[in-house]
Protein backbone atom coordinates (compact mmCIF):
# COMPACT_ATOMS: atom_id res chain seq x y z
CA UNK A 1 -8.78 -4.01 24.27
CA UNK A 2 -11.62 -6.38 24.63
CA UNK A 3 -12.11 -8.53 21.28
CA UNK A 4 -15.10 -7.50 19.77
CA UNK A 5 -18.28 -9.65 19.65
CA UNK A 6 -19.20 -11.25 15.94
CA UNK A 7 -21.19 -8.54 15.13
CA UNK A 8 -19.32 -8.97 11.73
CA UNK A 9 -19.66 -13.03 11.90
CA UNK A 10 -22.28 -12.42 9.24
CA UNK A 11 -20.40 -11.52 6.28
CA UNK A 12 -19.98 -14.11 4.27
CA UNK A 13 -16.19 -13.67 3.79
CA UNK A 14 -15.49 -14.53 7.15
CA UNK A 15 -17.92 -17.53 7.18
CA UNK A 16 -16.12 -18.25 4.25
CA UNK A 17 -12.94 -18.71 6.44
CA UNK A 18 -14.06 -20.23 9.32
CA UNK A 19 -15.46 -23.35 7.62
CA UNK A 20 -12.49 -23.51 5.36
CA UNK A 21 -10.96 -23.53 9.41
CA UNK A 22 -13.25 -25.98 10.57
CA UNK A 23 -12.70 -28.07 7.69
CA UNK A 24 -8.73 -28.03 8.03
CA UNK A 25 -9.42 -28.60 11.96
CA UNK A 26 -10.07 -32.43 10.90
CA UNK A 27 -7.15 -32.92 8.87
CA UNK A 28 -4.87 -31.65 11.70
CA UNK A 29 -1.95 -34.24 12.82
CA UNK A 30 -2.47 -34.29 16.89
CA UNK A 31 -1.22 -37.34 18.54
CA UNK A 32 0.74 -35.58 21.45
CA UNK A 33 -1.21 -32.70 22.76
CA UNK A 34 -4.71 -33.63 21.07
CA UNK A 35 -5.26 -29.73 20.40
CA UNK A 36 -6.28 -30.31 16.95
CA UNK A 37 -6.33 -26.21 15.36
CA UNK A 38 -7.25 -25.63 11.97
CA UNK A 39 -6.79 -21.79 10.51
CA UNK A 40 -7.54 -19.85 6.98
CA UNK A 41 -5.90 -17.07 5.07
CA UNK A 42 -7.58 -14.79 3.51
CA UNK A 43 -5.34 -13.18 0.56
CA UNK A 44 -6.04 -9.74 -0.76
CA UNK A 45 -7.54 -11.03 -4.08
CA UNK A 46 -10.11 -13.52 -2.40
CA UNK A 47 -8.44 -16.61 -2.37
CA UNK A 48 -8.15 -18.79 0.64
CA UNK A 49 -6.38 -21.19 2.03
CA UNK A 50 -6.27 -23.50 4.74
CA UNK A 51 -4.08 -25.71 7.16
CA UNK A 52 -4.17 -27.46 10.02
CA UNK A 53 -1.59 -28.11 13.13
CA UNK A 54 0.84 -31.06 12.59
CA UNK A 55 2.76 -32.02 15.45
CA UNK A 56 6.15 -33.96 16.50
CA UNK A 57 7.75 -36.35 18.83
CA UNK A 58 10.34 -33.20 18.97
CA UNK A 59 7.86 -30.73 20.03
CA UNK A 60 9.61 -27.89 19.12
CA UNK A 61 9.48 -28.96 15.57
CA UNK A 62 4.99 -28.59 15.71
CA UNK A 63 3.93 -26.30 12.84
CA UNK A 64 0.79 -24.00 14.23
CA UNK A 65 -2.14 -24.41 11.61
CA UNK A 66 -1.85 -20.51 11.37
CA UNK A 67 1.60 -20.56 10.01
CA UNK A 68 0.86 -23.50 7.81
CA UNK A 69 -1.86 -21.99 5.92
CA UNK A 70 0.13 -18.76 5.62
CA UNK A 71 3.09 -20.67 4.07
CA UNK A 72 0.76 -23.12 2.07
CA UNK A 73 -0.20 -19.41 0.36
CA UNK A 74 2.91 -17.98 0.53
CA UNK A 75 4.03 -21.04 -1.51
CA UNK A 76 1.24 -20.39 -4.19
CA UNK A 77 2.45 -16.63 -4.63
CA UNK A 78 0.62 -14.85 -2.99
CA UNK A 79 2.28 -12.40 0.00
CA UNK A 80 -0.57 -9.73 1.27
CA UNK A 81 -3.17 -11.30 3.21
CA UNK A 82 -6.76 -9.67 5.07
CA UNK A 83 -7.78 -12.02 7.49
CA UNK A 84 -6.85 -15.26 9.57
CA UNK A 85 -9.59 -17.36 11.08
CA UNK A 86 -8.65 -19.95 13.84
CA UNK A 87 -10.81 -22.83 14.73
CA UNK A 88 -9.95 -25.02 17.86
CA UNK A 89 -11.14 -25.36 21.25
CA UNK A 90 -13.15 -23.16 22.96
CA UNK A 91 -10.42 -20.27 23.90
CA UNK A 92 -8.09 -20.74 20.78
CA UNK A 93 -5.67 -17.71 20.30
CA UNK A 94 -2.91 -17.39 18.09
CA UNK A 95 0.67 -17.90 19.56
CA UNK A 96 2.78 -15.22 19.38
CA UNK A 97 4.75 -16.70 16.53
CA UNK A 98 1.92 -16.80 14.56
CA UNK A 99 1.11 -13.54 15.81
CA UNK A 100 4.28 -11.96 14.22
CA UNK A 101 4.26 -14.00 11.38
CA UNK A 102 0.63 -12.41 10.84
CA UNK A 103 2.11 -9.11 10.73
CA UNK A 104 5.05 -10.06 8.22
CA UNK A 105 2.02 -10.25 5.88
CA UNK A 106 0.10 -7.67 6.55
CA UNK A 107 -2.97 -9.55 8.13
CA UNK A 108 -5.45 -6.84 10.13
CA UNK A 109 -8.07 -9.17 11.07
CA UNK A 110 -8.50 -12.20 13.13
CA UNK A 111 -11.13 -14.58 13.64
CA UNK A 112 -11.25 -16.92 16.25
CA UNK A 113 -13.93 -19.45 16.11
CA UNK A 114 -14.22 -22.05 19.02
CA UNK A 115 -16.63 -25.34 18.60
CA UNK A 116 -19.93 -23.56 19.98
CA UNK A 117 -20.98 -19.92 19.75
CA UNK A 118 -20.22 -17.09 18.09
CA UNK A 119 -16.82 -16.51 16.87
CA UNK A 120 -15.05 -13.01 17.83
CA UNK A 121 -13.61 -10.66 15.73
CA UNK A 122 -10.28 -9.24 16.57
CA UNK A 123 -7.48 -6.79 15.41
CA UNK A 124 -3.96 -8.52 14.97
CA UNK A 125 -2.96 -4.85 16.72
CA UNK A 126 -4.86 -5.86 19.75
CA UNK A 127 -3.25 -9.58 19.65
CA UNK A 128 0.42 -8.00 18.81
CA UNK A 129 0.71 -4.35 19.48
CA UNK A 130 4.28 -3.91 18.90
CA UNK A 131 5.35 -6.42 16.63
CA UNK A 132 9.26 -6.96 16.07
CA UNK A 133 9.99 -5.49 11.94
CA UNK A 134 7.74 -6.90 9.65
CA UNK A 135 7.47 -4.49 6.45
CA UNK A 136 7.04 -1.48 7.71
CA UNK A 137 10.23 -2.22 10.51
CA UNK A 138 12.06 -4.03 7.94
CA UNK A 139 12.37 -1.06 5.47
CA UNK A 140 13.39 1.27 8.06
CA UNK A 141 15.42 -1.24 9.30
CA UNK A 142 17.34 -1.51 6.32
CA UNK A 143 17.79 1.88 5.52
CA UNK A 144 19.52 2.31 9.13
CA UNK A 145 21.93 -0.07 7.97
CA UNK A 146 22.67 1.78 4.87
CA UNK A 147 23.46 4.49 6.40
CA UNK A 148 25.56 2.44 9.18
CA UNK A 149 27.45 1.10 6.53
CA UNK A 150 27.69 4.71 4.70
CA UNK A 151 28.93 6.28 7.93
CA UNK A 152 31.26 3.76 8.75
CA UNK A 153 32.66 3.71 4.94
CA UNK A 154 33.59 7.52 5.39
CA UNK A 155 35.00 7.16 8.73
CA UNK A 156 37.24 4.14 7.20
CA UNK A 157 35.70 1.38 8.86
């Protein structure tokens, strides 16, 4: 599915979150790839927060501005989260780690603003339509293994 056009860029919640983006953007640590992201959470009660990409010489160990301002809230409390804008260059998308980690926390909505134009509106379901767990997967997940470990208790294992 197609992301939808900004039709929605107008409420102020998400303009909210894209200069909160846009304002993390300039703070983001670059050096390597000079793909400077910045990104916004938007937790159920209202609050927001922001972070930016910070690479390394090891660049496996980069942090995704996504996943940094989900952890910067995570490490504040909070755990249930609306909305994620992105701002970076023209084309910006989530990776797919940040994708899934998205869906750990329940995030529905993503907004991807580039430099110029309007910024588009997107389900994290279009972005990551089967992701791997997360809440809903990790509760039935767990009860599986309880009843693994049940059956396998009765049969002597």
């Amino acid at each position: 599915m197609a992301p939808r056009p900004a039709s929605r860029r107008a409420d102020p919640v998400y303009g909210r979150l894209i200069r909160a983006a846009r304002a993390a953007r300039r703070h983001a640590y670059a050096p390597y790839s000079r793909f400077s992201v910045g990104a916004a959470v938007l937790a159920s009660d209202g609050s927001v927060f922001a972070g930016a990409n910070v690479e390394n010489a090891s660049y496996g160990l980069t942090q995704c501005a996504e996943r940094v301002a989900l952890q910067t809230a995570v490490a504040a409390g909070r755990r249930r989260f609306r909305a994620v804008a992105v701002a970076g260059p023209a084309g910006i998308a989530p990776c797919g780690a940040c994708r899934q980690v998205m869906a750990e926390f329940g995030v529905r909505t993503v907004v991807l603003a580039p430099p110029a134009g309007p910024p588009e509106i997107v389900g994290l379901a279009d972005l990551l339509p089967r992701p791997f767990g997360g809440r809903d997967g990790r509760r039935r997940a767990t009860r599986r293994h309880a009843a693994r470990r049940r059956a396998g208790s009765r049969a002597g294992l």
